[in-house]
C-alpha atoms as a PDB file:
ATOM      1  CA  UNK A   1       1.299 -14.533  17.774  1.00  0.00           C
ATOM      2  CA  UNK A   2       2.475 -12.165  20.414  1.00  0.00           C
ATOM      3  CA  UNK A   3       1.210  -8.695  20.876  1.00  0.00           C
ATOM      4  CA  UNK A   4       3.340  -5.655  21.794  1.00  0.00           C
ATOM      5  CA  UNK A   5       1.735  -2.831  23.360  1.00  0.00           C
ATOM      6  CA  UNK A   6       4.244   0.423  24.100  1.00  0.00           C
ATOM      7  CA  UNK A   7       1.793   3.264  25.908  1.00  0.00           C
ATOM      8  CA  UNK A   8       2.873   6.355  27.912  1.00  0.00           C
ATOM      9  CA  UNK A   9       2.909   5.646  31.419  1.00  0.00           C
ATOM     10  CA  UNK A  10       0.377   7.360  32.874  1.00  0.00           C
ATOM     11  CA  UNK A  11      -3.551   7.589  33.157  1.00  0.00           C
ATOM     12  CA  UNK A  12      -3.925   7.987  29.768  1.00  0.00           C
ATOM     13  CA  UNK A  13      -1.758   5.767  28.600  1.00  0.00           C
ATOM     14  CA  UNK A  14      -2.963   3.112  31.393  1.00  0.00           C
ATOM     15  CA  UNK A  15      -6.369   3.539  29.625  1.00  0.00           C
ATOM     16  CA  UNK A  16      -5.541   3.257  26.559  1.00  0.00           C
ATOM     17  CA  UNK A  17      -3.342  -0.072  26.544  1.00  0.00           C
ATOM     18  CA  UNK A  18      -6.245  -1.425  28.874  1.00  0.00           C
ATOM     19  CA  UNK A  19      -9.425  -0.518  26.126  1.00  0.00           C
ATOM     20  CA  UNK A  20      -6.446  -2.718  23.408  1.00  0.00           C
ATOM     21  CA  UNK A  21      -6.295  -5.302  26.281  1.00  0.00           C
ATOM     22  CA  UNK A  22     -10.041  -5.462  26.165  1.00  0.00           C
ATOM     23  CA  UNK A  23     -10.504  -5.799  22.494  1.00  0.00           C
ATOM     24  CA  UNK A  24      -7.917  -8.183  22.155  1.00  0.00           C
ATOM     25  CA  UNK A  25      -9.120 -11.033  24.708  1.00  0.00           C
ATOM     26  CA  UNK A  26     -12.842 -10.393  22.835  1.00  0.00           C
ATOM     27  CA  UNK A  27     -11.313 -11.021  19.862  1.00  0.00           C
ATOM     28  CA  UNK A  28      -8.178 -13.238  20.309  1.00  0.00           C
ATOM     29  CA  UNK A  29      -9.404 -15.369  23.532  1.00  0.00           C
ATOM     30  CA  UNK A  30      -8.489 -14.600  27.564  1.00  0.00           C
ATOM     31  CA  UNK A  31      -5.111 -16.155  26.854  1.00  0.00           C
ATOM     32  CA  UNK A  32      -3.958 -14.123  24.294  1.00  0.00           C
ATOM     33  CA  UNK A  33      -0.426 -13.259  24.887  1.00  0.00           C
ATOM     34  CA  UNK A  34       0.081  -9.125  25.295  1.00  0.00           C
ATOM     35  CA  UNK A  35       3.428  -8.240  26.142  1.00  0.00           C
ATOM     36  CA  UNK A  36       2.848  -4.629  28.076  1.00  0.00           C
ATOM     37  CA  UNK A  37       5.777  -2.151  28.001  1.00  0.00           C
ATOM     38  CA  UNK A  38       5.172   1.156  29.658  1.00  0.00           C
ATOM     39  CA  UNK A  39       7.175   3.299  28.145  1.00  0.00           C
ATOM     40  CA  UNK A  40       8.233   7.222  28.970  1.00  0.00           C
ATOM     41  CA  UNK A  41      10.624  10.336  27.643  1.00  0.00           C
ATOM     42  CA  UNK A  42      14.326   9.330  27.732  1.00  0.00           C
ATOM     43  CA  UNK A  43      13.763   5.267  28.039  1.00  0.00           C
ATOM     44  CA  UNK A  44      14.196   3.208  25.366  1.00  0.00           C
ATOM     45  CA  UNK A  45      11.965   1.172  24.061  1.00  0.00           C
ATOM     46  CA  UNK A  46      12.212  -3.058  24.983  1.00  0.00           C
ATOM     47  CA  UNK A  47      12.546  -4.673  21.518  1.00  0.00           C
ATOM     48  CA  UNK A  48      14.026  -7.759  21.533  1.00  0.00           C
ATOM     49  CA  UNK A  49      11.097 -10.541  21.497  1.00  0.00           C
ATOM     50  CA  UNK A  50       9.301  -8.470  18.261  1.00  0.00           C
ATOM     51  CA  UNK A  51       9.610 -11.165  15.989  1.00  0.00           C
ATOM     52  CA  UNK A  52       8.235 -12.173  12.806  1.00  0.00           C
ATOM     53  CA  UNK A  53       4.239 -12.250  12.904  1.00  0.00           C
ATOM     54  CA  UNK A  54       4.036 -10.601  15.605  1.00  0.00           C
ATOM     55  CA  UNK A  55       1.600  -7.215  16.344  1.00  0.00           C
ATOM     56  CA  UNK A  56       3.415  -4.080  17.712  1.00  0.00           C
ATOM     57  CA  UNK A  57       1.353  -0.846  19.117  1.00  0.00           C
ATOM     58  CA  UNK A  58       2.441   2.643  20.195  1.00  0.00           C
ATOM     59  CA  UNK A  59      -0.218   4.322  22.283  1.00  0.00           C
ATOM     60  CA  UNK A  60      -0.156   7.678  23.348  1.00  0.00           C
ATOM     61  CA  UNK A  61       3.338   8.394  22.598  1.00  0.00           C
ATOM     62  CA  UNK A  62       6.216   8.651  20.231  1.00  0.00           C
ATOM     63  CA  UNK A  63       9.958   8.027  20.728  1.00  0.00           C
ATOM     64  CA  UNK A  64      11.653  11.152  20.467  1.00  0.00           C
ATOM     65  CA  UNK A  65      13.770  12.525  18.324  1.00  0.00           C
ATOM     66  CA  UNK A  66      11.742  11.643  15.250  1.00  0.00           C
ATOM     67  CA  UNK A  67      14.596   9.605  13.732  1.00  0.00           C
ATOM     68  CA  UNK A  68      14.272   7.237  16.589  1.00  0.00           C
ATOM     69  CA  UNK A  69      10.491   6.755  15.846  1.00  0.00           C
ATOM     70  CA  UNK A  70      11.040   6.016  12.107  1.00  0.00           C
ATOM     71  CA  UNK A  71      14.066   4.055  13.503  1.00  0.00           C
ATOM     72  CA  UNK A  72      11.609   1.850  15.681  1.00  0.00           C
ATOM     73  CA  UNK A  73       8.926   1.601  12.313  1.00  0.00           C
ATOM     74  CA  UNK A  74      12.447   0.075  10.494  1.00  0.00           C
ATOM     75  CA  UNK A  75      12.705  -2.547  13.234  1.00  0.00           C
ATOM     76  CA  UNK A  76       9.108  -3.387  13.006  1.00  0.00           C
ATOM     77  CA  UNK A  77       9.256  -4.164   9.142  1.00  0.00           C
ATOM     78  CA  UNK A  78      12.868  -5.945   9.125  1.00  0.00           C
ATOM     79  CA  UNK A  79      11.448  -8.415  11.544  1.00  0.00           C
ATOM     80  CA  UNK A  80       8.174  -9.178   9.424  1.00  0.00           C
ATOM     81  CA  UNK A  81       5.541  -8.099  11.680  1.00  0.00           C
ATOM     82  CA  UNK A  82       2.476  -8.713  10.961  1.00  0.00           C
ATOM     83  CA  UNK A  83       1.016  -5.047  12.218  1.00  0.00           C
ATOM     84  CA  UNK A  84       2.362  -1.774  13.546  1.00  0.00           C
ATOM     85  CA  UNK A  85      -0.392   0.838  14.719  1.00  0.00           C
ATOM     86  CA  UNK A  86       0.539   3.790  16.112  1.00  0.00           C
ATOM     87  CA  UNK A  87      -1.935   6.240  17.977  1.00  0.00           C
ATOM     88  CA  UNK A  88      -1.721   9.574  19.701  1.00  0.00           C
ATOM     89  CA  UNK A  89      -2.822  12.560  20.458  1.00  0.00           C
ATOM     90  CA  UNK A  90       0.649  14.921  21.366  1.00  0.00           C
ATOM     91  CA  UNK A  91       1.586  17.697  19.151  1.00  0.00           C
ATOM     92  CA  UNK A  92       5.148  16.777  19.474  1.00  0.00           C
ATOM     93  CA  UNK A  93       4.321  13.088  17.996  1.00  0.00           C
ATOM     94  CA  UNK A  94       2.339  14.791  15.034  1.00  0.00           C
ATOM     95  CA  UNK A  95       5.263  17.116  14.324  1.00  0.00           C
ATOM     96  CA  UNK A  96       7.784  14.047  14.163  1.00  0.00           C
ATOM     97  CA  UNK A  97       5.314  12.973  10.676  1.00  0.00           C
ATOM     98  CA  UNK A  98       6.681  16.889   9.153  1.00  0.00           C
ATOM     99  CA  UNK A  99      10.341  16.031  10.176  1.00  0.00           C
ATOM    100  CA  UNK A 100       9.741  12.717   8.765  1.00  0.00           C
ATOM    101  CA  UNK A 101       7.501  12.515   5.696  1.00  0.00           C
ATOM    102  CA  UNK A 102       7.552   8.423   6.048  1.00  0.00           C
ATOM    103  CA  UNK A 103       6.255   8.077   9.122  1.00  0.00           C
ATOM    104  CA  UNK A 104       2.849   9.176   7.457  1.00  0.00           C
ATOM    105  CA  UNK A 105       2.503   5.854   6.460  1.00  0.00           C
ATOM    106  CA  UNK A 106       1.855   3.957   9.819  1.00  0.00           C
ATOM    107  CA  UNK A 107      -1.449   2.690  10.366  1.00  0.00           C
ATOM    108  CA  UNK A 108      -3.451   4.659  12.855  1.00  0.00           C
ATOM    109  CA  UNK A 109      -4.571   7.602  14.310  1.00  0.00           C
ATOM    110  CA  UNK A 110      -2.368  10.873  15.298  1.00  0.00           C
ATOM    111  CA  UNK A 111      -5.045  13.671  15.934  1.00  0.00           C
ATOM    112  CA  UNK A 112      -4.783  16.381  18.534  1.00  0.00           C
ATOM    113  CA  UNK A 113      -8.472  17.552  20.481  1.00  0.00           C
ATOM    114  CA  UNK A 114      -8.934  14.211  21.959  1.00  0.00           C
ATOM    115  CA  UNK A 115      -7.024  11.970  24.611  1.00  0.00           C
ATOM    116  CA  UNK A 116      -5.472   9.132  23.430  1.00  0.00           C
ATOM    117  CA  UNK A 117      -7.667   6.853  25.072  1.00  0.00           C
ATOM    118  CA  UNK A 118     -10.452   8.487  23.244  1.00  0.00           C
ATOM    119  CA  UNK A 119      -8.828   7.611  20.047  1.00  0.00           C
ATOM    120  CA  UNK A 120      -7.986   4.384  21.238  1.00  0.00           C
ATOM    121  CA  UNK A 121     -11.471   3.694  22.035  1.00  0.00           C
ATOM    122  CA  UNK A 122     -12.671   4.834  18.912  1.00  0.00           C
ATOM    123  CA  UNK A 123     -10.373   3.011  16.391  1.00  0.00           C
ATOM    124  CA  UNK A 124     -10.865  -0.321  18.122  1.00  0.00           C
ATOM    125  CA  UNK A 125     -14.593  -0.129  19.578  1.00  0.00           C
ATOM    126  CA  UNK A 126     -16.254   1.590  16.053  1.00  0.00           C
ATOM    127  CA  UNK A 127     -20.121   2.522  16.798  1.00  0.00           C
ATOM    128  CA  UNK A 128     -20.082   1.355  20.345  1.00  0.00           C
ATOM    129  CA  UNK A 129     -20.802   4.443  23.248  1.00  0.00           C
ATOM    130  CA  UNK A 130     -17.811   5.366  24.399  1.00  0.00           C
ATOM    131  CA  UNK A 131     -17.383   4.045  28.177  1.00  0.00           C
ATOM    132  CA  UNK A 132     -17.815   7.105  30.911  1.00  0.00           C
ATOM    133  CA  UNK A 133     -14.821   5.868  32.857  1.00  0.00           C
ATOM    134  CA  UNK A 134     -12.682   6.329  29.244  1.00  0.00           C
ATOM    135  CA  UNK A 135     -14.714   9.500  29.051  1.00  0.00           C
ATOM    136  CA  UNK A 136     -13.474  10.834  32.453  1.00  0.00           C
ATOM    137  CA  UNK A 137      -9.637  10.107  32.205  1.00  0.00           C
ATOM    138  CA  UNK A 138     -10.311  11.613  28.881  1.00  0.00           C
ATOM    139  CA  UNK A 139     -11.513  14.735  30.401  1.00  0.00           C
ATOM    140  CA  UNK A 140      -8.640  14.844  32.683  1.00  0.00           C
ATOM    141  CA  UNK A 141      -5.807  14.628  30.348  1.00  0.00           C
ATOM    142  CA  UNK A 142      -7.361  17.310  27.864  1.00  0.00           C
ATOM    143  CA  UNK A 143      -7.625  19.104  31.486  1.00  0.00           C
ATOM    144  CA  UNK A 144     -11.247  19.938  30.540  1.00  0.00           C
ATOM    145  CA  UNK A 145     -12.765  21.563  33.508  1.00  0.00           C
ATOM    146  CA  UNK A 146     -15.580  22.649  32.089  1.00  0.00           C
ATOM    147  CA  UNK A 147     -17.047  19.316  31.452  1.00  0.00           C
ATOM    148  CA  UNK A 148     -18.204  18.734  34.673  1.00  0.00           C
ATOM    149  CA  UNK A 149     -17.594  16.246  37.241  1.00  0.00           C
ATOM    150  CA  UNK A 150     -13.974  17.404  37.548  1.00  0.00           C
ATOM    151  CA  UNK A 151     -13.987  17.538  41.618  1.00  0.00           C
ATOM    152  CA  UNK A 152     -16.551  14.719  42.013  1.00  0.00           C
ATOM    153  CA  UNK A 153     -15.599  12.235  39.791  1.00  0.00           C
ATOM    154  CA  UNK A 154     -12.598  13.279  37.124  1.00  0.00           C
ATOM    155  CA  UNK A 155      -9.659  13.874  40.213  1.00  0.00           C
ATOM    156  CA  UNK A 156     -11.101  11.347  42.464  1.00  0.00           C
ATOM    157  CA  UNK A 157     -11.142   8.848  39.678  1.00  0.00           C
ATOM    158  CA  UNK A 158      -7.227  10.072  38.993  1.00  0.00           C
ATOM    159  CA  UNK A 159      -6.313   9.350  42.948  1.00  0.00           C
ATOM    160  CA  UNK A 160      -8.120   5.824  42.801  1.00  0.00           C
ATOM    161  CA  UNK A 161      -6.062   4.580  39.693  1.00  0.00           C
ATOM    162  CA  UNK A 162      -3.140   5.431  40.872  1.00  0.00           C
ATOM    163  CA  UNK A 163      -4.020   3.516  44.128  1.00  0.00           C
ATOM    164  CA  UNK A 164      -5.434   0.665  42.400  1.00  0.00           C
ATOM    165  CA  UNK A 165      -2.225   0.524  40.179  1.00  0.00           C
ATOM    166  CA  UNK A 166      -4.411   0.820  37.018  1.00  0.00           C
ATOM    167  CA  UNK A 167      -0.967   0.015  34.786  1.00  0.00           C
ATOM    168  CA  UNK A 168      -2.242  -3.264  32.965  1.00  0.00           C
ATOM    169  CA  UNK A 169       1.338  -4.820  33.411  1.00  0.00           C
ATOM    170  CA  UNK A 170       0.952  -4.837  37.040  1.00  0.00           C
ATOM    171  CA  UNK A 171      -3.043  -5.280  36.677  1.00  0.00           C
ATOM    172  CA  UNK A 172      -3.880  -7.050  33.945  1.00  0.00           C
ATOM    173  CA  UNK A 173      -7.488  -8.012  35.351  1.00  0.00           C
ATOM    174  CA  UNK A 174      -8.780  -4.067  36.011  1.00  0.00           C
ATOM    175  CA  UNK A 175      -9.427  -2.843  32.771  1.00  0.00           C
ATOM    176  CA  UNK A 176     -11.059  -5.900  31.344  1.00  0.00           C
ATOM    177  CA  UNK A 177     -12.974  -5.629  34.293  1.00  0.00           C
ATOM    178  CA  UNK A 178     -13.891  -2.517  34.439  1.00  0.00           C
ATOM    179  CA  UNK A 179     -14.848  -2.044  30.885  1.00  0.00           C
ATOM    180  CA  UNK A 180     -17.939  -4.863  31.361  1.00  0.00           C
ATOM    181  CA  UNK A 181     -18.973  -4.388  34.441  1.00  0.00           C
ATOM    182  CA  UNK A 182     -21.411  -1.843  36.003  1.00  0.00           C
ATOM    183  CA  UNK A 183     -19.904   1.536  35.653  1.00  0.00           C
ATOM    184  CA  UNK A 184     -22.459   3.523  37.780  1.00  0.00           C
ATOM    185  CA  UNK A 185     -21.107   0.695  40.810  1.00  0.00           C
ATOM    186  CA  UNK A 186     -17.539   1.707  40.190  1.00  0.00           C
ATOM    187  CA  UNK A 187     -18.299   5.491  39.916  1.00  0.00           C
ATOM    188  CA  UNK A 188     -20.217   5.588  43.230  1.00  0.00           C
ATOM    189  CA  UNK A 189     -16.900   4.191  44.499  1.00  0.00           C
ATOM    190  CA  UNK A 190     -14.747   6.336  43.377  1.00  0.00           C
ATOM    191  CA  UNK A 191     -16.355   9.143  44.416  1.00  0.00           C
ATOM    192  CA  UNK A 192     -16.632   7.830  47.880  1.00  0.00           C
ATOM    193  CA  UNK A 193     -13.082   6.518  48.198  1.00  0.00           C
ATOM    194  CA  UNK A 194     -11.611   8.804  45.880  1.00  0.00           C
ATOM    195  CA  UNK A 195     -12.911  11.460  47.168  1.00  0.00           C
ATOM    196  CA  UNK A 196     -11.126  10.898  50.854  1.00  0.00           C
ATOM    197  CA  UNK A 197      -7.952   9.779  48.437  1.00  0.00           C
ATOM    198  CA  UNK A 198      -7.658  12.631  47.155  1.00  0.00           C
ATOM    199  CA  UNK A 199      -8.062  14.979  50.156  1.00  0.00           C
ATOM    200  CA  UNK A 200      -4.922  13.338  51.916  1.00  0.00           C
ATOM    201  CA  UNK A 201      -3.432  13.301  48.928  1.00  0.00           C
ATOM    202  CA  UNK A 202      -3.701  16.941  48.396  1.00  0.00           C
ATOM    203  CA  UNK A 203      -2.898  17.974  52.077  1.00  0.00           C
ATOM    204  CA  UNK A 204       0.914  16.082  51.442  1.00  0.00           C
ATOM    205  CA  UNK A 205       1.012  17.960  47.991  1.00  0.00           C
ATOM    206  CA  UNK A 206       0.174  21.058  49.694  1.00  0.00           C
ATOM    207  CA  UNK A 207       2.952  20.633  52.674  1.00  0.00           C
ATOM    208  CA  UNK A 208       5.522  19.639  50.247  1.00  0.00           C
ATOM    209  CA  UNK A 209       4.836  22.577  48.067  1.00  0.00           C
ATOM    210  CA  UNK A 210       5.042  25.408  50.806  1.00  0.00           C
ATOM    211  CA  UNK A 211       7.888  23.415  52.136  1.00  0.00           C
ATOM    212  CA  UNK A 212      10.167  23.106  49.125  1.00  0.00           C
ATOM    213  CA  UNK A 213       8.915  24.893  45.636  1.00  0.00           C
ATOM    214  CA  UNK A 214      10.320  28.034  45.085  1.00  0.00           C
ATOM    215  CA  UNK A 215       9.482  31.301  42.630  1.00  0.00           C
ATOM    216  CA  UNK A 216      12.138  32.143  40.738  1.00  0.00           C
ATOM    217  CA  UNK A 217      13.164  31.536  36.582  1.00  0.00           C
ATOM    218  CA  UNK A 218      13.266  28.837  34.136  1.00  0.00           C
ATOM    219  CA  UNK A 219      14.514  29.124  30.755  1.00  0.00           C
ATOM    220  CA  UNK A 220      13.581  32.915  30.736  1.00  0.00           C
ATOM    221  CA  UNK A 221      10.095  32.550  32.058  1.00  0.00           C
ATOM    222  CA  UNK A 222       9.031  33.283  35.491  1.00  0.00           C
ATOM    223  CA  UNK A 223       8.173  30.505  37.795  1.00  0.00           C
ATOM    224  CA  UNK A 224       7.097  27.756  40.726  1.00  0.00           C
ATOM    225  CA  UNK A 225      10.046  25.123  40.598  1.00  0.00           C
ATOM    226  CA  UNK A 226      10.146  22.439  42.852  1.00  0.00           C
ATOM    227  CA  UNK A 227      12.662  19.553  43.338  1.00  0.00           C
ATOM    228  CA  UNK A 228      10.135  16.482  43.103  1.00  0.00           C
ATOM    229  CA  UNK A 229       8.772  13.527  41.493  1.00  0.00           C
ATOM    230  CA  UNK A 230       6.472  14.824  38.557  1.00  0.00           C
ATOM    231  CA  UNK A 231       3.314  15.712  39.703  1.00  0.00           C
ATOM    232  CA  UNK A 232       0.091  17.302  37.546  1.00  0.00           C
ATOM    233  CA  UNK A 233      -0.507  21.331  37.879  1.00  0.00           C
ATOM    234  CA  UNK A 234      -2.979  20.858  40.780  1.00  0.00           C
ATOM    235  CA  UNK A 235      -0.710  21.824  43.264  1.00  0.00           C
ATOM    236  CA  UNK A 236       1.104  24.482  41.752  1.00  0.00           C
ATOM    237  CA  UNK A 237      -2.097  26.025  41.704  1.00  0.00           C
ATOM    238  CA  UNK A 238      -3.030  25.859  44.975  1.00  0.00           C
ATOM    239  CA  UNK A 239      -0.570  28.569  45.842  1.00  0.00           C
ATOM    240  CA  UNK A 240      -0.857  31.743  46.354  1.00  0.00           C
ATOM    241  CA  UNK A 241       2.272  32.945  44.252  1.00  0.00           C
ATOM    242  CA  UNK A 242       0.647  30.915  40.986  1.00  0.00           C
ATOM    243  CA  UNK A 243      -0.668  34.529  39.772  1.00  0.00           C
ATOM    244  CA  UNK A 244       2.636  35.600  39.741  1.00  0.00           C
ATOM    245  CA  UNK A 245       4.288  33.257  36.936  1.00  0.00           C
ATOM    246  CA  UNK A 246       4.272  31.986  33.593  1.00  0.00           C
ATOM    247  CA  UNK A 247       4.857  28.554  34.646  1.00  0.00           C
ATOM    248  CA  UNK A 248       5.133  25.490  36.567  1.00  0.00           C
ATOM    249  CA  UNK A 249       7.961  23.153  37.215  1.00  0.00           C
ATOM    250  CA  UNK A 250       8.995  19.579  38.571  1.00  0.00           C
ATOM    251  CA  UNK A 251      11.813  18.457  37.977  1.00  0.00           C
ATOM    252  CA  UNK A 252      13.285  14.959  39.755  1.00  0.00           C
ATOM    253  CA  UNK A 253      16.705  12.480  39.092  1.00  0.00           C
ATOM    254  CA  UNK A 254      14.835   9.408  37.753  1.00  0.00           C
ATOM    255  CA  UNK A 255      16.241   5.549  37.493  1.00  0.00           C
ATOM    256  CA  UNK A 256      17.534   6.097  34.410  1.00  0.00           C
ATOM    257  CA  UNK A 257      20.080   8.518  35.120  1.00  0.00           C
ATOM    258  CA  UNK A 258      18.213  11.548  33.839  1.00  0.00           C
ATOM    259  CA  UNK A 259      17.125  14.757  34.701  1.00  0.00           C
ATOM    260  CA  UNK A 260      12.878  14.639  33.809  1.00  0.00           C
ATOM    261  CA  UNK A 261      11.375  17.765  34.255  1.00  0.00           C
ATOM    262  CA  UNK A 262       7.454  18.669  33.819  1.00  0.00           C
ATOM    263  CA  UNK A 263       6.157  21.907  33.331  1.00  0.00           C
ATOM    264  CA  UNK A 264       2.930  23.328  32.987  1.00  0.00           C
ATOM    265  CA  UNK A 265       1.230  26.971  32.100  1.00  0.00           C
ATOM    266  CA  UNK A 266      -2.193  28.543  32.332  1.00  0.00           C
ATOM    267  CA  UNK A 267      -0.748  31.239  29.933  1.00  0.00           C
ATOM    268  CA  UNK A 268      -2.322  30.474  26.231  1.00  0.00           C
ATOM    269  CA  UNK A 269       0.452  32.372  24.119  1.00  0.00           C
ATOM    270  CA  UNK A 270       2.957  30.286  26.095  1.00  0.00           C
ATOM    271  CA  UNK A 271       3.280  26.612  23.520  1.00  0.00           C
ATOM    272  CA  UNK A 272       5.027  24.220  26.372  1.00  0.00           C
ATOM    273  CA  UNK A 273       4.905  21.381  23.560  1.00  0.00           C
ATOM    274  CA  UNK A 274       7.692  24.086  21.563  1.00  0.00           C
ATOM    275  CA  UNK A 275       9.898  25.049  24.400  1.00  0.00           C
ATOM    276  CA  UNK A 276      10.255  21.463  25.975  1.00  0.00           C
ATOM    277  CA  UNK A 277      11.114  20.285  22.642  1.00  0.00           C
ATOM    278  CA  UNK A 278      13.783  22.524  21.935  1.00  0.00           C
ATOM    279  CA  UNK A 279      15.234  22.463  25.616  1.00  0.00           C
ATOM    280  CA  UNK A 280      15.255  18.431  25.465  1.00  0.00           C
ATOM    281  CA  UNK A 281      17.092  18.849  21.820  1.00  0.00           C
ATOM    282  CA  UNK A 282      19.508  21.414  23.602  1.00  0.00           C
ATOM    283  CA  UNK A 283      20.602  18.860  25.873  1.00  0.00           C
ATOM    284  CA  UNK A 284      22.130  15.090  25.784  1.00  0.00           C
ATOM    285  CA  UNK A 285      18.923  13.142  25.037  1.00  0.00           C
ATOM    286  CA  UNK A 286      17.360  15.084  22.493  1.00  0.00           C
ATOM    287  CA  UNK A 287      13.915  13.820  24.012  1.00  0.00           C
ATOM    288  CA  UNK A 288      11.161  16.480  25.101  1.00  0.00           C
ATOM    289  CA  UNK A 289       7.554  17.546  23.602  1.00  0.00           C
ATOM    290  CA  UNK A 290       3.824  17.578  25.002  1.00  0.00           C
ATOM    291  CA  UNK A 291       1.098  19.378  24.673  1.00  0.00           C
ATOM    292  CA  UNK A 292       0.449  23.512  24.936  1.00  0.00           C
ATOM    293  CA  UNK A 293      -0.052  23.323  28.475  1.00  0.00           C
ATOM    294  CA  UNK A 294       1.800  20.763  29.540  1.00  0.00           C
ATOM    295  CA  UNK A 295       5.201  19.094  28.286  1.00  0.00           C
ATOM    296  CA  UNK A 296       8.281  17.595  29.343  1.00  0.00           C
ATOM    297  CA  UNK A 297      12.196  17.066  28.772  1.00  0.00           C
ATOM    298  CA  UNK A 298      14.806  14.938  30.217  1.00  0.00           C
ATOM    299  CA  UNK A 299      18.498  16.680  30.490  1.00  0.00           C
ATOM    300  CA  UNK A 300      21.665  16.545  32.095  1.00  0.00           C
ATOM    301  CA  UNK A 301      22.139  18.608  35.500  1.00  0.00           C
ATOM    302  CA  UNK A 302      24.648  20.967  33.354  1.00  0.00           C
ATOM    303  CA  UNK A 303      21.879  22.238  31.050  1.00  0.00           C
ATOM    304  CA  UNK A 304      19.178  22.248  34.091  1.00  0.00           C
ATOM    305  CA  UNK A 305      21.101  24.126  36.484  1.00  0.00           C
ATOM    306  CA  UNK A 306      21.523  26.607  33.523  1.00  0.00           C
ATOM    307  CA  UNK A 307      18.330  26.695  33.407  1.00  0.00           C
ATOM    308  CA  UNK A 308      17.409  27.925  36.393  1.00  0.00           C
ATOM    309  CA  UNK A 309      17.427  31.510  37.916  1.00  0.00           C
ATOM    310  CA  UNK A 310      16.627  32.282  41.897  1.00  0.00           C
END
């Protein structure tokens, strides 16, 4: 029996196919055979070996436009497998279930107010304390500040998995790991060498951003755009001009031929999760959603050049 696991490709989504990881060695032995696909907006999803029997899970994300997520839930049943769970947390995968009513049916969780690895956690781990580490990537992808910890443990702990390569198909052994060993050792670590991560990490953000972002417009709304590999809101609002705009944009020409553009807002009657869906419907992929405060699209350079107003 083989075991797919799709997941978003990034912390979250790290965390959450590493807590399935984790439950399924437990219960299915070390060897158990997990075939990890990271998966994001605009890439399609690696199908082929799903075959009859097997288990199939979507973490913290859905294939956009709906019809290609109920297409996907099609594939799973015409090839007999033995389980599809789904689980997620973005308003844009809970709105697919309105456009389409079947997609109700798939075993799982979608439920907005919690990270997916949160939910994750929860569905497979049932009256066990939730680990802090899951707790803190939690806290940084529902960008609760207030929580505490969030320059002391919840960015350093962001800077360290991305230098550790936290993605369990290029580290299978860290979350397993990590998950049973002593988490007040790894914490004390991460704060140490996270913490000096993260402040030459944020000096290049900072040069790059005073040396290439720009104010100007996007899609009506008045903004920070820079030409770069997607990056979180942190640096956006380190600068000076970030109480001058609506939003925040990155926009970069990824491997799959694509335009993929991030954006981000502090403004709460501003519903990114709306506008990047309809902007990645207006153009050639019809692939876009998020959350409130932070979404994405992927487009063609005709509709993102339109986009954009200097």
């Amino acid at each position: 029996m083989r075991f797919h696991v799709f997941y978003h490709m990034d912390a979250d989504g790290h965390a959450s196919a590493g807590i399935l990881q984790d439950y399924l060695q437990r219960t299915h032995g070390k060897d158990v055979d997990i075939r990890f696909q990271p998966i994001n907006y605009g890439m399609e999803p690696y199908t082929r070996d799903i075959g009859r029997g097997d288990a199939v899970y979507m973490l913290d994300f859905a294939l956009q436009p709906a019809q290609k997520m109920w297409d996907f839930v099609k594939l799973c049943e015409e090839r007999e497998t033995k389980a599809l769970i789904w689980i997620d947390h973005h308003k844009t995968s809970i709105e697919t279930e309105k456009e389409v009513p079947e997609l109700k049916r798939v075993f799982g969780i979608r439920q907005e107010g919690k990270a997916a690895c949160e939910l994750v956690w929860e569905f497979f781990n049932e009256g066990r304390p939730m680990n802090p580490v899951v707790e803190l990537v939690s806290n940084w992808d529902m960008w609760r500040r207030d929580a505490g910890d969030w320059e002391t443990l919840v960015v350093p702990l962001q800077t360290y998995l991305r230098f550790v390569r936290s993605d369990p198909k290029h580290n299978r052994e860290f979350w397993p790991r990590l998950l049973n060993s002593n988490t007040q050792e790894f914490l004390i670590k991460v704060a140490a060498e996270g913490g000096m991560l993260t402040q030459y990490q944020h000096q290049n953000e900072d040069s790059r951003m005073h040396g290439f972002a720009r104010v100007g417009k996007f899609a009506g709304h008045k903004a920070i755009i820079i030409n770069s590999p997607q990056m979180n809101s942190g640096p956006f609002e380190r600068m000076k001009e970030i109480s001058e705009v609506d939003i925040m944009v990155a926009w970069v020409f990824n491997k799959q031929g694509q335009f993929s553009v991030s954006i981000y807002t502090q403004k709460k009657e501003i519903d990114l999760s709306v506008l990047c869906k309809r902007l990645g419907q207006e153009g050639p992929y019809k692939s876009g959603g998020g959350h409130p405060g932070a979404a994405g699209f992927q487009t063609d350079w005709e509709n993102l050049s339109k986009l954009m107003e200097f």
